[in-house]
N, C-alpha and C. Protein backbone atom coordinates (compact mmCIF):
# COMPACT_ATOMS: atom_id res chain seq x y z
N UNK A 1 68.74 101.10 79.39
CA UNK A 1 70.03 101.23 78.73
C UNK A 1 70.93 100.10 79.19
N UNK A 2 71.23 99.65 78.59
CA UNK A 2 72.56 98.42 78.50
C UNK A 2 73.69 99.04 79.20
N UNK A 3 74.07 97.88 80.28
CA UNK A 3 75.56 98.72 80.83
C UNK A 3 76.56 99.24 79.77
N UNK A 4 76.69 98.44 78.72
CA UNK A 4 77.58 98.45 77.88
C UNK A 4 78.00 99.72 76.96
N UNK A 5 76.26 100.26 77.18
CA UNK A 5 76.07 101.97 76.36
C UNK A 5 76.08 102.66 77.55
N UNK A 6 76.72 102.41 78.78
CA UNK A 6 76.32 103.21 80.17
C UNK A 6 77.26 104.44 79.52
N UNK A 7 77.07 105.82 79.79
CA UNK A 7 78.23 106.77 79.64
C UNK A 7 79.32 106.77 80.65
N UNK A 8 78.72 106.23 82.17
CA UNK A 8 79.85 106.35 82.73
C UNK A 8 81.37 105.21 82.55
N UNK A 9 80.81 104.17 82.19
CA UNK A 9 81.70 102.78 82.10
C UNK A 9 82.16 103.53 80.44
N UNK A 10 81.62 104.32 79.26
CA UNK A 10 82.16 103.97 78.36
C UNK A 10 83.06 105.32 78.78
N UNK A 11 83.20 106.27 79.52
CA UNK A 11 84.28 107.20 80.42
C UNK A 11 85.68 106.51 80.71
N UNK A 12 85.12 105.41 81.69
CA UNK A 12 86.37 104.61 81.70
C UNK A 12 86.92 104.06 81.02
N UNK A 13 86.41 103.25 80.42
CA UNK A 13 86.89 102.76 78.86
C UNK A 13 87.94 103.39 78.65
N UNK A 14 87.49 104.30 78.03
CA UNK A 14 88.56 105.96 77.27
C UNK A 14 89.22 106.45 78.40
N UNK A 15 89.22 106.24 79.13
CA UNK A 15 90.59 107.11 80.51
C UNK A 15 91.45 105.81 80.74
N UNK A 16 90.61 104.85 80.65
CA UNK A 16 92.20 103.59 80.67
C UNK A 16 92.66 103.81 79.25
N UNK A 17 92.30 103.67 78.29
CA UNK A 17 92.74 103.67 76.92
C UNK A 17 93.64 104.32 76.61
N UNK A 18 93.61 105.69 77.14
CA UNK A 18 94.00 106.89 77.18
C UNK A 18 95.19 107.05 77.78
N UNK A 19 95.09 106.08 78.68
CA UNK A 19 96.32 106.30 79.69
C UNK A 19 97.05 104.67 79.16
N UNK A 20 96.91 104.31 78.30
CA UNK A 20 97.85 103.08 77.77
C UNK A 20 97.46 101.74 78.58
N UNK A 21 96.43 101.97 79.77
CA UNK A 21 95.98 100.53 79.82
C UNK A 21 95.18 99.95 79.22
N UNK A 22 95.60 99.30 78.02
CA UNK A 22 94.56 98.58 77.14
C UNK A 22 94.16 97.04 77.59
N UNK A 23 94.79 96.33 78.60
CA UNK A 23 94.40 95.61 78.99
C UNK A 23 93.19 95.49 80.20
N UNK A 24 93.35 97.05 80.68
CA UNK A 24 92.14 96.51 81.66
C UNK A 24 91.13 97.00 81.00
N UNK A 25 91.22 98.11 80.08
CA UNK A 25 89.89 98.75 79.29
C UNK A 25 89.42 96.96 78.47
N UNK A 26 90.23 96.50 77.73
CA UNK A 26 89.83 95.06 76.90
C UNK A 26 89.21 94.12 77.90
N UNK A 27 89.89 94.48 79.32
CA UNK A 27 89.19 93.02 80.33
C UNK A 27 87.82 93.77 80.96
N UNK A 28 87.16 95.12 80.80
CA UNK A 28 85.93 95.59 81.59
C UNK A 28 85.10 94.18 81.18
N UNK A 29 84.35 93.68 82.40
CA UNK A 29 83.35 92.83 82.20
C UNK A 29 81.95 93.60 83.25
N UNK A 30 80.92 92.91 82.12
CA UNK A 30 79.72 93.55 82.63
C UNK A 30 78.92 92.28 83.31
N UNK A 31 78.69 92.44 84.72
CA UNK A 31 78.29 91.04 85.45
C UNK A 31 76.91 91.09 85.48
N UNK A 32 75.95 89.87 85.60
CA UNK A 32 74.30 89.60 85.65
C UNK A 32 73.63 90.84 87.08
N UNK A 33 74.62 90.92 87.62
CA UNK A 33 73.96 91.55 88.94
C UNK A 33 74.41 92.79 89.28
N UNK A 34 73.76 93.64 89.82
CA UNK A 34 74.67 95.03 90.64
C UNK A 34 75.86 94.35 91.83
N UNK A 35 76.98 94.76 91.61
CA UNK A 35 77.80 94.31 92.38
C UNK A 35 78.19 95.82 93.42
N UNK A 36 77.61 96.30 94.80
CA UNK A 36 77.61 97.63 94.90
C UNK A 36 78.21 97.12 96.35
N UNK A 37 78.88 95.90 96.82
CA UNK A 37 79.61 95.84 97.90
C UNK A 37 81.35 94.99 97.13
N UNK A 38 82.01 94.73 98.11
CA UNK A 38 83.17 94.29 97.79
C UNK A 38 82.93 92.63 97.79
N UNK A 39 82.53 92.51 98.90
CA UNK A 39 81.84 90.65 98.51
C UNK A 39 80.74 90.20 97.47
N UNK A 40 79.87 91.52 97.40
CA UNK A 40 79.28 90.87 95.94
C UNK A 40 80.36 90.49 94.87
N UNK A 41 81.22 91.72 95.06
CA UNK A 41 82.05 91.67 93.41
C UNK A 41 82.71 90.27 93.50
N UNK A 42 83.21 90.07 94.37
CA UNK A 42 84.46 88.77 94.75
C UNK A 42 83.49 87.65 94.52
N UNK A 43 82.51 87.31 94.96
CA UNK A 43 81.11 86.20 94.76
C UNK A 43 81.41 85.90 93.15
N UNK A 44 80.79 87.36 92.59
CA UNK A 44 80.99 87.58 91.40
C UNK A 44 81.82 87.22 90.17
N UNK A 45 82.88 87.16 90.85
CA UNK A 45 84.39 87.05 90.36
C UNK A 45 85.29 85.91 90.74
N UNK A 46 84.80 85.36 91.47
CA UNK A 46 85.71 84.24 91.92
C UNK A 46 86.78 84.91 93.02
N UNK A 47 87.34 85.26 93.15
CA UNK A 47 88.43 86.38 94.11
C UNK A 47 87.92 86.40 95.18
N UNK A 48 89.53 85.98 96.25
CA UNK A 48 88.93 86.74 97.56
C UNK A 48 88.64 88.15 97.41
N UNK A 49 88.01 88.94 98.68
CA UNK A 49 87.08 89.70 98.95
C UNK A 49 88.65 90.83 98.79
N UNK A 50 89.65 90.44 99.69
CA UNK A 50 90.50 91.11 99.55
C UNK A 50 90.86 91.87 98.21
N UNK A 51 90.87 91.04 97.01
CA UNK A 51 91.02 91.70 95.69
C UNK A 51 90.05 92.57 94.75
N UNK A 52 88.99 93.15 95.56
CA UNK A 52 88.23 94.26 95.37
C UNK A 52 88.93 95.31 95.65
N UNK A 53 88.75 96.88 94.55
CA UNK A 53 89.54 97.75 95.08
C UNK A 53 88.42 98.20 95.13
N UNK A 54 87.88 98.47 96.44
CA UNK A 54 86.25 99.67 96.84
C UNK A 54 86.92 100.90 96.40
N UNK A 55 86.12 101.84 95.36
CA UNK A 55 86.51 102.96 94.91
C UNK A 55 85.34 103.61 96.15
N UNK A 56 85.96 104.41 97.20
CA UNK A 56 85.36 104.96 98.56
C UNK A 56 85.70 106.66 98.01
N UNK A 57 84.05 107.55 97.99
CA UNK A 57 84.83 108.76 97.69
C UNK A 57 84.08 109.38 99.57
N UNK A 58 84.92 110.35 99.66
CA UNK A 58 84.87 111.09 101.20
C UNK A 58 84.84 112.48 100.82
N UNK A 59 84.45 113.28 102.38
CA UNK A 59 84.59 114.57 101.95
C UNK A 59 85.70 114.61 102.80
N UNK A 60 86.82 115.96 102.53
CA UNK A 60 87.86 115.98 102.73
C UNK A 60 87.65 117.76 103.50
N UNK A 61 87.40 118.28 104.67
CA UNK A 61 88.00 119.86 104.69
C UNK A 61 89.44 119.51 104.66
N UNK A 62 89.99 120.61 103.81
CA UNK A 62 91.28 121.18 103.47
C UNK A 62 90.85 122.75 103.70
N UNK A 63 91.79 123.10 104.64
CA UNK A 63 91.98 125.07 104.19
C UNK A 63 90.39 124.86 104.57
N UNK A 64 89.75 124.73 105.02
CA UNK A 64 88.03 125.04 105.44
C UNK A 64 87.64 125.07 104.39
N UNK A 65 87.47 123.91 103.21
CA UNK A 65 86.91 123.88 102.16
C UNK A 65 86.80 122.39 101.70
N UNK A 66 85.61 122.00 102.10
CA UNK A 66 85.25 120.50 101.64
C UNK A 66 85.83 120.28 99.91
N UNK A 67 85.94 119.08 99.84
CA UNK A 67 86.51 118.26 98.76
C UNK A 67 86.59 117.28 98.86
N UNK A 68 86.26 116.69 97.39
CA UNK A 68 86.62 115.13 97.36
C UNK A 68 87.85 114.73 97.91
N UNK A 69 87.99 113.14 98.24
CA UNK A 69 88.93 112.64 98.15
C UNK A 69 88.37 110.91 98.02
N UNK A 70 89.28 110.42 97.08
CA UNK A 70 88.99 109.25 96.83
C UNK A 70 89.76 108.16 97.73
N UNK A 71 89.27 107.20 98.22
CA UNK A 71 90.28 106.43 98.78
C UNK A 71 90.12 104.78 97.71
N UNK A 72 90.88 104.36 97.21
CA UNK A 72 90.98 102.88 96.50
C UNK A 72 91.26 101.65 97.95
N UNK A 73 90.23 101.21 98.50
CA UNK A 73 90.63 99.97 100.03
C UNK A 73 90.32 98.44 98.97
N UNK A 74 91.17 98.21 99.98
CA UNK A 74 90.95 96.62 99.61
C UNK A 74 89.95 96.52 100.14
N UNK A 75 88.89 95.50 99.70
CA UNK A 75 87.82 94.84 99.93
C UNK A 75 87.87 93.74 101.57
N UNK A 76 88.98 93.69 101.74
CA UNK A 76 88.77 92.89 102.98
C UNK A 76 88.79 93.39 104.53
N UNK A 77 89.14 95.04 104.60
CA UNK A 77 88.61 95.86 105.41
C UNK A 77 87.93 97.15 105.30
N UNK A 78 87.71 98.24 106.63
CA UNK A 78 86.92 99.37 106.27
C UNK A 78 88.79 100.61 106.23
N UNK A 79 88.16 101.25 105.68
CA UNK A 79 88.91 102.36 106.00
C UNK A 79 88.69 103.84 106.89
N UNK A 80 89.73 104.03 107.57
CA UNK A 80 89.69 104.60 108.84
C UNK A 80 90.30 105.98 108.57
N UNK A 81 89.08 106.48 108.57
CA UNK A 81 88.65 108.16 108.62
C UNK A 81 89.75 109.14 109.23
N UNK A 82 90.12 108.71 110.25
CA UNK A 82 91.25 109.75 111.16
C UNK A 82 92.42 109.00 110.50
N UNK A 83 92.66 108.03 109.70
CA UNK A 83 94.36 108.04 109.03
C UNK A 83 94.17 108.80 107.79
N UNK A 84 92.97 108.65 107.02
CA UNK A 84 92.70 109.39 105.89
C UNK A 84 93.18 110.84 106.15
N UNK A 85 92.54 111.67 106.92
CA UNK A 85 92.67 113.12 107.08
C UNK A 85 93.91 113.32 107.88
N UNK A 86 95.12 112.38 108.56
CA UNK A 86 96.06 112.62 108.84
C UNK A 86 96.76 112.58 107.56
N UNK A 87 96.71 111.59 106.64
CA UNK A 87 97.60 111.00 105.54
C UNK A 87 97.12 112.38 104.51
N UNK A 88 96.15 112.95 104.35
CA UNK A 88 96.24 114.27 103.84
C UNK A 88 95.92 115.72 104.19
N UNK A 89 95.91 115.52 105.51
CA UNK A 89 96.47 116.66 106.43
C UNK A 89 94.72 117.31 106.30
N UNK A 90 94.30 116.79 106.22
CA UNK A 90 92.38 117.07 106.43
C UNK A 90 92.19 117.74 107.64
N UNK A 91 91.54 118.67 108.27
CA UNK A 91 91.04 119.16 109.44
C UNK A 91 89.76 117.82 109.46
N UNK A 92 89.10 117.21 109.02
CA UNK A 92 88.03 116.67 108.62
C UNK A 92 87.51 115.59 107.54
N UNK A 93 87.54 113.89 107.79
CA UNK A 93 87.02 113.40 106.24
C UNK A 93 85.75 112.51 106.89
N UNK A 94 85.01 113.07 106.27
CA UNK A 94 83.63 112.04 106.55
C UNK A 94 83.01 111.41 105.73
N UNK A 95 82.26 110.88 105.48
CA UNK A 95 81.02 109.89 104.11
C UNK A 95 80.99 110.96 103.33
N UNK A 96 80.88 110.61 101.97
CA UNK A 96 80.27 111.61 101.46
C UNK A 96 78.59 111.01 100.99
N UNK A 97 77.80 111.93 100.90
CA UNK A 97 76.21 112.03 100.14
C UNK A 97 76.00 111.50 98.68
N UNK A 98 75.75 110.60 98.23
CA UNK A 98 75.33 110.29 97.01
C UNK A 98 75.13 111.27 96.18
N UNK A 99 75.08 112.69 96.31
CA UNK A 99 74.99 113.67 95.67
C UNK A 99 76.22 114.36 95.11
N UNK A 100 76.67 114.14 96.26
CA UNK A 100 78.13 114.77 96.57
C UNK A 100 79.05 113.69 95.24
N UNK A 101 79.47 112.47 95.51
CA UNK A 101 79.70 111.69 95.00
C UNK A 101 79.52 111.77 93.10
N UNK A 102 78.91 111.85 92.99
CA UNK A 102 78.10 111.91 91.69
C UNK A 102 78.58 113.29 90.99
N UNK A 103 78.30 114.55 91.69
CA UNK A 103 79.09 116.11 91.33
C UNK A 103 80.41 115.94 90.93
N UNK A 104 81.09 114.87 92.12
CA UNK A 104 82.80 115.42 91.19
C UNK A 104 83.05 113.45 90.81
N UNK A 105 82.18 112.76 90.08
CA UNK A 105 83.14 111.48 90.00
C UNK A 105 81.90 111.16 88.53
N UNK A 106 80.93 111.66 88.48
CA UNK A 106 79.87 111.69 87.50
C UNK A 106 79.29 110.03 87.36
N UNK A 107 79.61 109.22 88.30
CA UNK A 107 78.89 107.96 89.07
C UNK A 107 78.41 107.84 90.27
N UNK A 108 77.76 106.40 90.21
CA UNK A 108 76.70 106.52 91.20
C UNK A 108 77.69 105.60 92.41
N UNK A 109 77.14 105.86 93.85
CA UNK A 109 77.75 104.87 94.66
C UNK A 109 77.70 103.61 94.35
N UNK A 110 78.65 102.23 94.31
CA UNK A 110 78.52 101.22 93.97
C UNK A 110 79.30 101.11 92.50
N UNK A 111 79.01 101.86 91.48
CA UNK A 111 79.97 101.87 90.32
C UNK A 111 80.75 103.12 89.95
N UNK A 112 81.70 103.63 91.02
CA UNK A 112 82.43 104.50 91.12
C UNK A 112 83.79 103.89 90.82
N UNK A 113 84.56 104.39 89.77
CA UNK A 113 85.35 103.68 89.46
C UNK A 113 86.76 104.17 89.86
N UNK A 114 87.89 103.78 89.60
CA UNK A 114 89.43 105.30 89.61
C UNK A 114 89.25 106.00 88.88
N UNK A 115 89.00 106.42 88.03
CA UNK A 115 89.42 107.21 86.78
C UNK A 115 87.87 106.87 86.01
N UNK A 116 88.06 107.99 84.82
CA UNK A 116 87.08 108.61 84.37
C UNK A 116 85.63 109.39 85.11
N UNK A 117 86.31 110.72 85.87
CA UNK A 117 85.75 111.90 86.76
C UNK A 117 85.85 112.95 85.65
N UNK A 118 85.17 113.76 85.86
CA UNK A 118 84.95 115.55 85.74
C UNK A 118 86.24 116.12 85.53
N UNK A 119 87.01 115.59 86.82
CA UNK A 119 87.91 116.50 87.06
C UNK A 119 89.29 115.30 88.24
N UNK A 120 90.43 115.29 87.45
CA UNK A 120 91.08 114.61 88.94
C UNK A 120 90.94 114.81 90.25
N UNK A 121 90.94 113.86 90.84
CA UNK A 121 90.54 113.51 92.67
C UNK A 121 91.62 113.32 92.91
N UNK A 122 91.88 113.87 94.22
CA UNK A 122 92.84 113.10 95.02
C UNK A 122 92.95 111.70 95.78
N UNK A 123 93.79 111.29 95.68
CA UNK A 123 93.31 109.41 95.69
C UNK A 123 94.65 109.20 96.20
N UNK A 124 94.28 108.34 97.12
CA UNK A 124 94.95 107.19 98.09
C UNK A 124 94.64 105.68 97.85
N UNK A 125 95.47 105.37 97.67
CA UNK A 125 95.84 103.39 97.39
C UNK A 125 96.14 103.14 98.20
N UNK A 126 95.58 101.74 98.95
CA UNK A 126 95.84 100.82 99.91
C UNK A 126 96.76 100.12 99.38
N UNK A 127 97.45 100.08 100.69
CA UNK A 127 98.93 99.08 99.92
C UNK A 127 98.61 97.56 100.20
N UNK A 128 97.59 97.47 100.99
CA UNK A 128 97.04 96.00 100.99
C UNK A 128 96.55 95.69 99.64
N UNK A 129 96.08 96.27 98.59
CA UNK A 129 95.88 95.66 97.49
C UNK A 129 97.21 95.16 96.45
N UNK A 130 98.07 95.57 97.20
CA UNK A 130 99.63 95.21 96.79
C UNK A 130 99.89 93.34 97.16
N UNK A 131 99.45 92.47 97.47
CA UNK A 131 99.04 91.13 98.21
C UNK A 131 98.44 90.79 97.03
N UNK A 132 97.83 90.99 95.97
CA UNK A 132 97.03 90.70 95.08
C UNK A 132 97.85 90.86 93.76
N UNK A 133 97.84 89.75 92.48
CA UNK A 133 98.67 90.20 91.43
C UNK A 133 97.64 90.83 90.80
N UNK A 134 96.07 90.60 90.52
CA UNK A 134 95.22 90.97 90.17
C UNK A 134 94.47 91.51 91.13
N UNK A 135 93.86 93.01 90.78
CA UNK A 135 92.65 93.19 91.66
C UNK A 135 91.42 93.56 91.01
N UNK A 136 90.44 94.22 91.12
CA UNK A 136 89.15 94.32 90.52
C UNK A 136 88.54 95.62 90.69
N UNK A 137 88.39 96.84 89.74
CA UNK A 137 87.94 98.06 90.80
C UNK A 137 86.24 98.24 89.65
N UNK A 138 85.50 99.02 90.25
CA UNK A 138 84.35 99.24 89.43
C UNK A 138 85.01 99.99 88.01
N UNK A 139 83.72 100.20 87.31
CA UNK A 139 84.10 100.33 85.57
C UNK A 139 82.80 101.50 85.51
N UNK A 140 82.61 101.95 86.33
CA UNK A 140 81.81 103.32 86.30
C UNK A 140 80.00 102.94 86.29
N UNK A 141 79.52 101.60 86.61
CA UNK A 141 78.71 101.09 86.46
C UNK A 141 78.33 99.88 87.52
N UNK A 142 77.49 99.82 88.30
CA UNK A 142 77.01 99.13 89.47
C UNK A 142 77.41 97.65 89.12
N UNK A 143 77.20 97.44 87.67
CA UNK A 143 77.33 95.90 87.33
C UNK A 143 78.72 95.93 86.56
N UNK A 144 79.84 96.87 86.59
CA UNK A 144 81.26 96.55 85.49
C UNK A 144 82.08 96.52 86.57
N UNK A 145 83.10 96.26 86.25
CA UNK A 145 84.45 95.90 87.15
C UNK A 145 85.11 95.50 85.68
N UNK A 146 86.40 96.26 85.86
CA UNK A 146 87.91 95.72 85.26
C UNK A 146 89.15 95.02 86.07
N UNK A 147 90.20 94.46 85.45
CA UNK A 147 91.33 94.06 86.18
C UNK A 147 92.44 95.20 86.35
N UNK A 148 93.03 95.45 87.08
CA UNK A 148 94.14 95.94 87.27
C UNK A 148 95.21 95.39 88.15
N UNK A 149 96.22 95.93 88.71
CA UNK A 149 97.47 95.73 89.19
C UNK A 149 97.29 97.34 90.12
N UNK A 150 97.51 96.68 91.74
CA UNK A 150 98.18 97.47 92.39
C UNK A 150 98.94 99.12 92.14
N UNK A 151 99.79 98.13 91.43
CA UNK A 151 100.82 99.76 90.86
C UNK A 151 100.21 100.29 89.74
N UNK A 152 99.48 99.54 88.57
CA UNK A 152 98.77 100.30 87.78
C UNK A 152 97.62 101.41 88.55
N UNK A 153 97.14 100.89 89.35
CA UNK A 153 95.91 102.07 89.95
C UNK A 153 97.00 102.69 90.70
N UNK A 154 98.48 103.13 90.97
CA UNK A 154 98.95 104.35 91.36
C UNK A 154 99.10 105.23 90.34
N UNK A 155 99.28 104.42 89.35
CA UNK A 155 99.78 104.71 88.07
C UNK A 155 98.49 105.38 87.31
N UNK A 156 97.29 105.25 87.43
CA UNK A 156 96.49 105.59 86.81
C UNK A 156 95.43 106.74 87.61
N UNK A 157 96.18 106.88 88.68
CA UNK A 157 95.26 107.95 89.55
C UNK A 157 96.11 108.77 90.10
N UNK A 158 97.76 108.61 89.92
CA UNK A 158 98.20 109.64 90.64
C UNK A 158 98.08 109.35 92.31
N UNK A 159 97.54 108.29 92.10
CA UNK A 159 97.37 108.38 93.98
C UNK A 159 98.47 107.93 94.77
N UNK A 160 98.71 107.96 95.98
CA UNK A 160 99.75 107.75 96.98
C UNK A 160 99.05 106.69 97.91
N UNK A 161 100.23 105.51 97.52
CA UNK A 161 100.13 104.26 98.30
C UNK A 161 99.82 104.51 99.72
N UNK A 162 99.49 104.15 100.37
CA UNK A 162 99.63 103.98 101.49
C UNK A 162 98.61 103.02 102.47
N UNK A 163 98.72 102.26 103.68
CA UNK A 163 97.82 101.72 104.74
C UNK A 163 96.47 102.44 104.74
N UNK A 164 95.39 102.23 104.87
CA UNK A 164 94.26 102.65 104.95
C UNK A 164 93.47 102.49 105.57
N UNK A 165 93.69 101.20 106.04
CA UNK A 165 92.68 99.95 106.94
C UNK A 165 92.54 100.57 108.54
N UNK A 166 91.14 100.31 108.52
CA UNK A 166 90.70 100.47 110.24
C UNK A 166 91.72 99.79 111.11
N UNK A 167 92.36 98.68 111.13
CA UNK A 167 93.14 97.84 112.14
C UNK A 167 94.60 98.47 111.77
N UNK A 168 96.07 97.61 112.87
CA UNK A 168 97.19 97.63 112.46
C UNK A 168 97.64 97.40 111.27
N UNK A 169 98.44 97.72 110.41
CA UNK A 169 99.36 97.36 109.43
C UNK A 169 100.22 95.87 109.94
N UNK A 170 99.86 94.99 109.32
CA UNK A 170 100.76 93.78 109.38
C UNK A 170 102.28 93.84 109.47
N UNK A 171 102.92 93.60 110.15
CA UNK A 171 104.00 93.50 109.70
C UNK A 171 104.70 92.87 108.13
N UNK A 172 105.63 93.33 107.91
CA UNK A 172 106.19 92.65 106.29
C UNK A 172 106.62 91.27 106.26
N UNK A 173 105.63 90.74 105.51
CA UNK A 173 106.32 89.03 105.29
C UNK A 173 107.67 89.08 105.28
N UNK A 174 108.06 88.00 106.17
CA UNK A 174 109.26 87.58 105.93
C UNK A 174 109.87 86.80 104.73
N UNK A 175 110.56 87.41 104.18
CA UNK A 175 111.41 87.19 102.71
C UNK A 175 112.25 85.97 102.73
N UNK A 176 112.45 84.91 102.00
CA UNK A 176 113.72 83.64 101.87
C UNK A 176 114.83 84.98 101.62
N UNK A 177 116.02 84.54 102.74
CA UNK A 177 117.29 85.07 102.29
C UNK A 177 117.73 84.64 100.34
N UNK A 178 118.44 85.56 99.83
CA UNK A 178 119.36 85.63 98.93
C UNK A 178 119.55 83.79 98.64
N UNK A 179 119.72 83.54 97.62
CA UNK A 179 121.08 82.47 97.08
C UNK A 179 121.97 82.62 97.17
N UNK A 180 123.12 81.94 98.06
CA UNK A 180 124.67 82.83 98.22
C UNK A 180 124.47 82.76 99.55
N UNK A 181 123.42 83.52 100.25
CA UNK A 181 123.81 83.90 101.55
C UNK A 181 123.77 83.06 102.58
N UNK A 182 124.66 83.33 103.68
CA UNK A 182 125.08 82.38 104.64
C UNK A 182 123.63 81.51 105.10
N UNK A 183 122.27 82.40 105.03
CA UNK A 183 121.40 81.58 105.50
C UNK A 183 120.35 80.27 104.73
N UNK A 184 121.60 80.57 103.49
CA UNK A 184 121.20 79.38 102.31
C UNK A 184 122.22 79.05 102.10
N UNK A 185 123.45 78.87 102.88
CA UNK A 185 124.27 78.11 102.79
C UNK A 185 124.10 76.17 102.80
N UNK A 186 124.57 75.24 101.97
CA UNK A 186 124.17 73.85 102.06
C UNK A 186 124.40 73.27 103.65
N UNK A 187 123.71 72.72 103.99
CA UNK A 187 123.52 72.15 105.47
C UNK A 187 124.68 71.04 105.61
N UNK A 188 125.40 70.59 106.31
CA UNK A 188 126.29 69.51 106.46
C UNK A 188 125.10 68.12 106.41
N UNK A 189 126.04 66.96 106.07
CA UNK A 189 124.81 65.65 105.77
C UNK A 189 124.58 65.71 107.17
N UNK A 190 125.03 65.68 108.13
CA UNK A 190 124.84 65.35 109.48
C UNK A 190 123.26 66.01 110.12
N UNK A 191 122.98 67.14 109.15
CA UNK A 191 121.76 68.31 109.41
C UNK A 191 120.67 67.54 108.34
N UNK A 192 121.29 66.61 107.12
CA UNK A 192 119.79 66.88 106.60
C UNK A 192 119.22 65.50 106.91
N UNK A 193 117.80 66.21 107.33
CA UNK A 193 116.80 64.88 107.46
C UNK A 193 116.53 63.50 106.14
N UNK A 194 116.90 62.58 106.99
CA UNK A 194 116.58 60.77 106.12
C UNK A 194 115.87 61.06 105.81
């Protein structure tokens, strides 16, 4: 079967469509190779590694009752298990089983996409994919990937931004002051360099 007739990628299709992103459903591209890591896809794609959104699903105890939970990471680190289950109050989030995976997302590991599941997941966005104007998440198919935007995958999963990454949170780039403000005030000639 042709990715193109895959049921799970033509799922997504129709859940971006659905949800008014017609641009990333129009940009799904189907690549020569299984792309089932974040540096394949970026190889793939031209993009740093960073602009992969790894669609990561976990098991989640809540209330002593396993459940999905999806996490969306940027491609340029891992994501760290004990912020996950703090950030949703988890007694517990571990790997989930290729079995597991597949029951509530109806894809396989590697082309697990945001959207088009069974049933909504709970989902967490890395705000490191916020660094990226474009990013890249799977299309329900080992070999598809679409484009999106940061805020579109909050926007399209309901999920809650947040840090995800195994390491520290960077501090926030420092911003150019305002126009106007004293620290863009014009320099006296005496200050500017010949």
């Amino acid at each position: 079967m042709s990715p193109l007739n895959h049921a799970g990628m033509q799922k997504v299709v129709a859940a971006l469509t659905e949800a008014g992103h017609d641009r990333s459903a129009a940009g799904v591209r189907v690549l020569d190779d299984d792309v089932r890591t974040a540096a394949d896809a970026a190889a793939a794609l031209g993009v740093p590694v960073g602009a992969i959104a790894n669609s990561l699903v976990f098991t989640a105890v809540l209330d002593g009752v396993e459940r999905p939970l999806l996490a969306l990471t940027s491609g340029r680190h891992r994501a760290d298990t004990t912020r996950l289950a703090e950030l949703v109050g988890a007694t517990e989030v571990g790997k989930a089983s290729p079995a597991f995976v597949r029951t509530h997302t109806g894809q396989v590991i590697g082309g697990v996409a945001p959207v088009g599941h069974p049933e909504p997941i709970r989902t967490l966005v890395d705000t490191a994919l916020a660094d990226h104007p474009v990013v890249w998440a799977a299309a329900g198919h080992p070999k598809s990937v679409f484009p999106t935007t940061f805020a579109d995958l909050v926007d399209l999963t309901g999920g809650t931004p947040a840090w995800l990454a195994d390491q520290p949170e960077p501090a926030a780039p420092s911003r150019p002051a305002p126009a106007g403000s004293p620290d863009q005030a014009p320099r006296p000639a005496s200050d500017t360099p010949s």
